[in-house]
N, C-alpha and C. Protein backbone atom coordinates (compact mmCIF):
# COMPACT_ATOMS: atom_id res chain seq x y z
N UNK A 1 81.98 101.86 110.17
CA UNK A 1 82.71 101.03 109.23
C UNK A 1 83.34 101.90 108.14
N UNK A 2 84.53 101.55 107.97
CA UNK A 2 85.26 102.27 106.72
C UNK A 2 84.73 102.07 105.33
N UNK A 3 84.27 102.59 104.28
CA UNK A 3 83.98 102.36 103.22
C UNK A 3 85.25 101.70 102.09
N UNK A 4 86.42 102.43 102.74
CA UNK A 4 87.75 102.19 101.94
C UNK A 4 89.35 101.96 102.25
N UNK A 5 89.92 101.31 101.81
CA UNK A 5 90.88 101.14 102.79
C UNK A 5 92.02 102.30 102.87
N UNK A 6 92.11 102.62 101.91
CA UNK A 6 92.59 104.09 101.74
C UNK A 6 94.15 104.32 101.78
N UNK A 7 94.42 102.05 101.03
CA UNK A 7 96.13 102.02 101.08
C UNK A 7 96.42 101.26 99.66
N UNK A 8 95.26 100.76 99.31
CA UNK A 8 95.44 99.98 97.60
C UNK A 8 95.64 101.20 96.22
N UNK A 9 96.17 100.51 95.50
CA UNK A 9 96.48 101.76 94.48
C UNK A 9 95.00 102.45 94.10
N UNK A 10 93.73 101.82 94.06
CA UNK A 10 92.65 102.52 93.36
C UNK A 10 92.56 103.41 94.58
N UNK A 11 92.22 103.15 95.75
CA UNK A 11 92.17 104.09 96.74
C UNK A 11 92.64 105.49 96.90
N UNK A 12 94.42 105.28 96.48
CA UNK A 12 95.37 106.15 96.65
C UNK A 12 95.26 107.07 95.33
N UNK A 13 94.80 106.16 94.10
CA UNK A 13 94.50 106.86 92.93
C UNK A 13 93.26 108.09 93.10
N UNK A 14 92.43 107.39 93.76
CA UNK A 14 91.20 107.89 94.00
C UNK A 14 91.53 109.28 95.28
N UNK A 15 91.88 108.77 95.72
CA UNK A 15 92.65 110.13 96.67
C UNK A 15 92.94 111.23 96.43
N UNK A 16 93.84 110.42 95.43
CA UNK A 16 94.82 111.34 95.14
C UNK A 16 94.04 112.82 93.74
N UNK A 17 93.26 111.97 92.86
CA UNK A 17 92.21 112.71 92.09
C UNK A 17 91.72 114.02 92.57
N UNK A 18 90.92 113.64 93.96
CA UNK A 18 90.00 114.21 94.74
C UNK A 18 90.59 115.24 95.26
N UNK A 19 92.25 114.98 95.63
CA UNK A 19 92.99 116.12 95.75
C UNK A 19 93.23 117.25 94.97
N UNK A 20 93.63 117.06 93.94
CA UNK A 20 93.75 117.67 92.86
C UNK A 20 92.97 118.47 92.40
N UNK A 21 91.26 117.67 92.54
CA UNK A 21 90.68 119.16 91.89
C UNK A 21 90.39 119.55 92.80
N UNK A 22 90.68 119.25 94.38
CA UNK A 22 90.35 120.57 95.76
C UNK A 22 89.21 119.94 96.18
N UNK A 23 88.59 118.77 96.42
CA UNK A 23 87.30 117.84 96.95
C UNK A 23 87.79 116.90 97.80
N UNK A 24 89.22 116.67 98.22
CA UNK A 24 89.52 115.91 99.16
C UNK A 24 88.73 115.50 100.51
N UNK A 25 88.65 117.33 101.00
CA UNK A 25 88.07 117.27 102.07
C UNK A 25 86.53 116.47 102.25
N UNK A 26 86.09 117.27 100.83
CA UNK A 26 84.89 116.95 101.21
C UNK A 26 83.87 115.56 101.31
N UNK A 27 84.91 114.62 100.73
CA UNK A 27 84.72 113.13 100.54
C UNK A 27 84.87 112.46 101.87
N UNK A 28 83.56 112.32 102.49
CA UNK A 28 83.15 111.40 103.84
C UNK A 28 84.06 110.01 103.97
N UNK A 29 84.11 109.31 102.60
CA UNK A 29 84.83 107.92 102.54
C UNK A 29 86.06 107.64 102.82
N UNK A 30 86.63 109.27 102.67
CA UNK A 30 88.43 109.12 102.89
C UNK A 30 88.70 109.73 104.45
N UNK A 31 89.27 109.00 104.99
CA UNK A 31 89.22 109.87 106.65
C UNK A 31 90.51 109.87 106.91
N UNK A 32 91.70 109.27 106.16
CA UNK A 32 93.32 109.38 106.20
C UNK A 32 93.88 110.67 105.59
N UNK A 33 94.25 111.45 106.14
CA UNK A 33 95.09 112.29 104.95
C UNK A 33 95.90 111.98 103.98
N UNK A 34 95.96 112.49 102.82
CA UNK A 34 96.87 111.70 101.77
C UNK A 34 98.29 112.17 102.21
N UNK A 35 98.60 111.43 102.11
CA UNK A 35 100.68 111.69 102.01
C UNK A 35 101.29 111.19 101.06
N UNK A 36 102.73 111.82 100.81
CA UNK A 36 103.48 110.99 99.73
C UNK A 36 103.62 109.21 100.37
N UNK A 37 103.74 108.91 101.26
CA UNK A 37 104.25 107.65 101.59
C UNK A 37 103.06 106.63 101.25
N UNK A 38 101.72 106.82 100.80
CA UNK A 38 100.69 106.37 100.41
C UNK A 38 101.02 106.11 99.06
N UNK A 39 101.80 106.70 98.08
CA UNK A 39 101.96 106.88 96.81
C UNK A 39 103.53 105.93 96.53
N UNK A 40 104.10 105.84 97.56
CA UNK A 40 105.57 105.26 97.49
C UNK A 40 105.01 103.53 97.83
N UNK A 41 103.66 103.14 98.06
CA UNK A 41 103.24 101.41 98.39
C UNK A 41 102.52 101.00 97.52
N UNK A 42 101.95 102.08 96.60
CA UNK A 42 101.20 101.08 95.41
C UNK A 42 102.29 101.08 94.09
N UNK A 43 101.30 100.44 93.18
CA UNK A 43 102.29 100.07 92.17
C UNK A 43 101.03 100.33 90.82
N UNK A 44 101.97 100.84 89.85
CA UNK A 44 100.77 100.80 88.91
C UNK A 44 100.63 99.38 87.94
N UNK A 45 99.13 98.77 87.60
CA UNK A 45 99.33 97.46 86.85
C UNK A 45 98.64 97.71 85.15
N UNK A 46 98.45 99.05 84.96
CA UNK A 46 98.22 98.78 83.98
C UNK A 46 98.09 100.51 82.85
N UNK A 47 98.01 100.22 81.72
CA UNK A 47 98.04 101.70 81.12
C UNK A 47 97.15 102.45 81.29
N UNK A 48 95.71 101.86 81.98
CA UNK A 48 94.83 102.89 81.82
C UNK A 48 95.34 103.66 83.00
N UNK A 49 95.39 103.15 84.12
CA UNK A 49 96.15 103.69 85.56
C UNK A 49 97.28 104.42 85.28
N UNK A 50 98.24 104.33 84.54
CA UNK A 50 99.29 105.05 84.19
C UNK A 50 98.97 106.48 83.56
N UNK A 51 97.72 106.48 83.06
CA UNK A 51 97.25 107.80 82.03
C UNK A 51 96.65 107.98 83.09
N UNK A 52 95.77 107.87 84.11
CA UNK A 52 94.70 108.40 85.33
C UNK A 52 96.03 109.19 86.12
N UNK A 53 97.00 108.53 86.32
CA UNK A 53 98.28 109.41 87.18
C UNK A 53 99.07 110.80 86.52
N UNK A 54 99.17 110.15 84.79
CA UNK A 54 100.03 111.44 84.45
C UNK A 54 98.72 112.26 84.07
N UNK A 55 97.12 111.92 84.40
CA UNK A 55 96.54 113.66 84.54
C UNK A 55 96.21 113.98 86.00
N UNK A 56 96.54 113.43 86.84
CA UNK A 56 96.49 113.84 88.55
C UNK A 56 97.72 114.71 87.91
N UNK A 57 99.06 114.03 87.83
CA UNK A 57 100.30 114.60 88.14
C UNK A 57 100.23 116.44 87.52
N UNK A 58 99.20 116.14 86.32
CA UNK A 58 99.35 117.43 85.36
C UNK A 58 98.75 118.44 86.44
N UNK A 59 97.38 118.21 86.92
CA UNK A 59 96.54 118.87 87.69
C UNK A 59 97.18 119.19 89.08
N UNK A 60 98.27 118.75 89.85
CA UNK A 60 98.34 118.74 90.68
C UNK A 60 99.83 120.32 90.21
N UNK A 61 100.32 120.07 88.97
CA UNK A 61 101.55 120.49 88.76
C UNK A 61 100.79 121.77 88.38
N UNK A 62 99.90 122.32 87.34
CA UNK A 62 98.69 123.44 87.53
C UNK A 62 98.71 124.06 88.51
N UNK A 63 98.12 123.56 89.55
CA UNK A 63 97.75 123.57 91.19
C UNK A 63 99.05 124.19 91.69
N UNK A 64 100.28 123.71 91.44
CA UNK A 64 101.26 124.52 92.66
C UNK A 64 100.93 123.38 93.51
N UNK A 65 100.91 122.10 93.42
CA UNK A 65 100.74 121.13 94.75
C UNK A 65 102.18 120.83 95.19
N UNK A 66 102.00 120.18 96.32
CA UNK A 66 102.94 119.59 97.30
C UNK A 66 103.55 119.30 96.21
N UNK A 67 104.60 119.36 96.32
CA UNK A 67 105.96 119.00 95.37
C UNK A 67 106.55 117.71 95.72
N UNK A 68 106.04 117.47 97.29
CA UNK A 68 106.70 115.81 97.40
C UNK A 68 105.45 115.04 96.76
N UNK A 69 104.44 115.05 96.51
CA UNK A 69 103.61 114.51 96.08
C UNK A 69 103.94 114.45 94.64
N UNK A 70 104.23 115.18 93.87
CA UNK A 70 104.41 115.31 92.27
C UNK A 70 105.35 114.39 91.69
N UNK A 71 106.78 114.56 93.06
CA UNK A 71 107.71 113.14 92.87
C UNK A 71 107.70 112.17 93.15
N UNK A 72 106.71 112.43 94.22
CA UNK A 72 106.15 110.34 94.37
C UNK A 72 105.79 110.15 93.03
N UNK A 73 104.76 110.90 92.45
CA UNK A 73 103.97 110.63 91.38
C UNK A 73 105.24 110.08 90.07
N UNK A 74 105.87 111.26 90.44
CA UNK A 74 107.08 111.09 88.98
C UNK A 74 107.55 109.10 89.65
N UNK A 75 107.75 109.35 90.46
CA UNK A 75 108.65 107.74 90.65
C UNK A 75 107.92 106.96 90.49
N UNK A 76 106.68 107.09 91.20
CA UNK A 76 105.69 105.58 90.76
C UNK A 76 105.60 105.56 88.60
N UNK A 77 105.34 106.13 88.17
CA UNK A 77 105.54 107.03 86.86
C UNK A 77 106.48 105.94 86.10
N UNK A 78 107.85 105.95 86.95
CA UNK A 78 108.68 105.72 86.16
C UNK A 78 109.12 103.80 86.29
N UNK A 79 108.76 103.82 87.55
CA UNK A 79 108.77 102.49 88.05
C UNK A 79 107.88 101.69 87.32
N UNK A 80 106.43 102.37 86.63
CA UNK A 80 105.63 101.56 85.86
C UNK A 80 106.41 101.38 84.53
N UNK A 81 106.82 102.63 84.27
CA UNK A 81 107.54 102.26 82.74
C UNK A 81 108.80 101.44 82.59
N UNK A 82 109.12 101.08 83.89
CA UNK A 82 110.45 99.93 83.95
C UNK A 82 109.90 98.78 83.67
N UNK A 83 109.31 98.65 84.58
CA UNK A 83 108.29 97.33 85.05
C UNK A 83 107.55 96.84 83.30
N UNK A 84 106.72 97.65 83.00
CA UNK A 84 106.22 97.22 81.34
C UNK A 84 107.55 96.86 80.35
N UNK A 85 108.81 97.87 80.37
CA UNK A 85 109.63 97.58 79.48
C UNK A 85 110.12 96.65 80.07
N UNK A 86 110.81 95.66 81.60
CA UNK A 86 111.28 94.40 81.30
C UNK A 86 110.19 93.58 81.20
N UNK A 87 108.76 93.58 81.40
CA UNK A 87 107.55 92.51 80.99
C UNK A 87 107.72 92.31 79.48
N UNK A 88 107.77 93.89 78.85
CA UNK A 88 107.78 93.59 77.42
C UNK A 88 109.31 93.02 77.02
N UNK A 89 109.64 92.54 77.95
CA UNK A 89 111.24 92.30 77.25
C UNK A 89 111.60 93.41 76.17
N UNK A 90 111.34 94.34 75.94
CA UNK A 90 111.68 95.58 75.28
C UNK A 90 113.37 96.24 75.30
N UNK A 91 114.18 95.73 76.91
CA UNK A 91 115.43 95.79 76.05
C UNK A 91 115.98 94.76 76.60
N UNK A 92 117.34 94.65 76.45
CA UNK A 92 118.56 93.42 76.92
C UNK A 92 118.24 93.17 78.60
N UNK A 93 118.55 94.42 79.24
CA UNK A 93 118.44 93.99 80.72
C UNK A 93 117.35 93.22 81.18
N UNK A 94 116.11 93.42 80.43
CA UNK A 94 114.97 92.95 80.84
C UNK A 94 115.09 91.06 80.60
N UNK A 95 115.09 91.34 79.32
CA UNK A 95 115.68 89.61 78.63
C UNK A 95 116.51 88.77 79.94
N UNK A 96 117.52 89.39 79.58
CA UNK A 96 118.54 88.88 80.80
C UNK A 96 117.68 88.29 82.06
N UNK A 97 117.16 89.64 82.42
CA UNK A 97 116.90 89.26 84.02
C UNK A 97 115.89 88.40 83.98
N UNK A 98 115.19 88.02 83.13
CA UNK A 98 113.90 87.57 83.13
C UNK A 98 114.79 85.80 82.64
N UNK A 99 114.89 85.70 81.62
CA UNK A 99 115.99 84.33 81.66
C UNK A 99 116.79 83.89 82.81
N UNK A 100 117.54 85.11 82.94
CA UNK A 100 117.97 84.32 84.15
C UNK A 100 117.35 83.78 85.56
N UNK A 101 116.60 84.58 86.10
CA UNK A 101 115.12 83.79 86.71
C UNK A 101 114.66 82.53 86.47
N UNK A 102 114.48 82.80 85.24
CA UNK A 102 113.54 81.38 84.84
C UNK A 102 114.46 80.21 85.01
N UNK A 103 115.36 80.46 84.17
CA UNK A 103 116.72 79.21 83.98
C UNK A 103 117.73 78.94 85.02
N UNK A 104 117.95 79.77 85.49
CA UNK A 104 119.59 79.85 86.15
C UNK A 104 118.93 80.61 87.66
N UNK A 105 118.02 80.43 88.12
CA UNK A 105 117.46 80.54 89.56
C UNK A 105 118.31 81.67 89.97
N UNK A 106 118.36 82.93 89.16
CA UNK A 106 119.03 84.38 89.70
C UNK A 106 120.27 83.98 90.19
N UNK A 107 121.05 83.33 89.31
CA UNK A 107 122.14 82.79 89.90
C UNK A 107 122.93 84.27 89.20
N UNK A 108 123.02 84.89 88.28
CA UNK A 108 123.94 85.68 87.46
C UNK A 108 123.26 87.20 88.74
N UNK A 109 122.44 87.33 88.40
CA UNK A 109 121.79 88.43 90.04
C UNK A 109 122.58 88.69 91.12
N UNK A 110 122.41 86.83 92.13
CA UNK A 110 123.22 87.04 93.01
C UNK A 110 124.72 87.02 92.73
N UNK A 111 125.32 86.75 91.64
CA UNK A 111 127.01 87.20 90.79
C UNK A 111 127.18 88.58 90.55
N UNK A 112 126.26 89.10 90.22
CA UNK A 112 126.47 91.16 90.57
C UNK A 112 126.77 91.06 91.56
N UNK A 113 125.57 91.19 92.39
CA UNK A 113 125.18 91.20 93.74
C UNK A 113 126.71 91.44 94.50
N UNK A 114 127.58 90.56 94.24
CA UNK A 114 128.44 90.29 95.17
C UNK A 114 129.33 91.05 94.76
């Protein structure tokens, strides 16, 4: 039996850690190799997770690691800080898109769109 699924963000977080300080291998629970494409399906939900990534990212950047790994890291990274600034409605686009959702059923969306 698998202990872990080894595709949810704590997993991939947890992975990804273990990599970093060079204990990957030795962790019985993980039996997938990590890849960037593991890092391109989760999503981060919150700040403490966002600070657990930018010190993998630091440790891994130390390290001389896989470099596609560092830019998954950078994109998931940045995708969280989108994601918080339109939650926080923090600027116009966010407002927008988020109104228009609510009100106008992505009607102005699908009007780019086209």
């Amino acid at each position: 039996d698998k202990l872990n699924c080894e595709r949810c963000e704590k997993c991939v977080r947890t992975k990804l850690g273990l990599y970093a300080l060079g204990k990957l291998e030795q962790a019985k629970s993980f039996t997938a190799p990590l890849r960037a494409e593991d890092i391109c399906r989760v999503d981060i939900s919150s700040d403490a997770s966002y600070s657990n990534y930018q010190e993998i990212r630091a440790l891994l950047q130390d390290n001389q690691a896989d470099a596609e790994l560092i830019d998954e890291i950078d994109k998931l990274l940045q995708r969280y800080r989108k994601w918080k600034s339109w939650k926080e409605e923090t600027n116009l686009k966010g407002t927008l898109k988020r109104l228009d959702r609510r009100f106008l059923n992505s009607s102005l969306q699908r009007l780019l769109a086209w």
